[in-house]
Protein backbone atom coordinates (compact mmCIF):
# COMPACT_ATOMS: atom_id res chain seq x y z
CA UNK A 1 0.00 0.00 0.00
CA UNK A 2 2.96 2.35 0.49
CA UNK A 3 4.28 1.91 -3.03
CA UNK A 4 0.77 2.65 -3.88
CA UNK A 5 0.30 5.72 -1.84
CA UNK A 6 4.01 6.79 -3.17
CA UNK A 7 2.94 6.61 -6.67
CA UNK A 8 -0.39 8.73 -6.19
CA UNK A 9 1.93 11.22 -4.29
CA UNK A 10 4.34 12.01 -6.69
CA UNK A 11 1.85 11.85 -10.09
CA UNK A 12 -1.20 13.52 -9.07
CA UNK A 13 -0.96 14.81 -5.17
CA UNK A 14 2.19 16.81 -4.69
CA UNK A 15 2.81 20.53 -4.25
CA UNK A 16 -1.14 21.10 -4.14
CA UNK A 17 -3.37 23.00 -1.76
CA UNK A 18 -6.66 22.66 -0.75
CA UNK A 19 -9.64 24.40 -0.18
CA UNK A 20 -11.59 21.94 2.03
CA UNK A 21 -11.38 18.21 3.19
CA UNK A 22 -13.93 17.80 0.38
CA UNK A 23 -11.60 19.28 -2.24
CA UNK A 24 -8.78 16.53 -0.52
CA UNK A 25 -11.40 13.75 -1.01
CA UNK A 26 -11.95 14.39 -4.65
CA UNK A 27 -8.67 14.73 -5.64
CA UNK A 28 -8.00 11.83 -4.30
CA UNK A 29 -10.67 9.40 -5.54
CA UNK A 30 -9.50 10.83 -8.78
CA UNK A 31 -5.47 10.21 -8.37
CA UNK A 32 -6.63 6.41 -7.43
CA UNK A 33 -9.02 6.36 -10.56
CA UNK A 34 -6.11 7.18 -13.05
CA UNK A 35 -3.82 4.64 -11.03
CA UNK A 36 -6.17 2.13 -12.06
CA UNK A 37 -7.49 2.98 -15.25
CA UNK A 38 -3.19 2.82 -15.99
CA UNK A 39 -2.19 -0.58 -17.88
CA UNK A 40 0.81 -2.14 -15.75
CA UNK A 41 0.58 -0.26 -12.41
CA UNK A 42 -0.52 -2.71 -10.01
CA UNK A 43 1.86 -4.80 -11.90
CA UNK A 44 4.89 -3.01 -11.76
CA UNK A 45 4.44 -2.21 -8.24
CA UNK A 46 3.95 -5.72 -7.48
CA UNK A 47 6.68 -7.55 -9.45
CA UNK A 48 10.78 -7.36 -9.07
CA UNK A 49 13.62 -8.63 -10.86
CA UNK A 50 14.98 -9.95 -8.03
CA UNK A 51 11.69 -12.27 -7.12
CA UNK A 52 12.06 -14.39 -10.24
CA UNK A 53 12.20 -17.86 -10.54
C-alpha cells in the first residue's frame, strides 16, 4: 500500500493545496481512478527482478 500511496503522491498529489477536506477527497478518488485505469501499475508495483524464478 505504500508503493501505492508513493505513486499517487508524486503523479497527481504533490505541491497542491486545498480548499476543504472535500476538495482533498476528490482529488484523491480521482489520483486512485487514473492509477487504475493505468495498464501495468498494479503490476509493476507488485513484481521485481529480483523475485524471479
Amino acid at each position: 500500500m505504500e508503493q501505492v500511496w508513493q505513486k499517487l503522491k508524486h503523479s497527481k498529489l504533490s505541491n497542491k493545496t486545498f480548499k476543504d477536506y472535500n476538495e482533498i477527497l476528490d482529488c484523491c478518488a480521482n489520483a486512485w481512478n487514473s492509477f487504475c485505469d493505468e495498464d501495468g501499475n498494479i503490476k509493476s508495483l507488485c513484481s521485481r527482478a529480483w523475485a524471479q524464478l
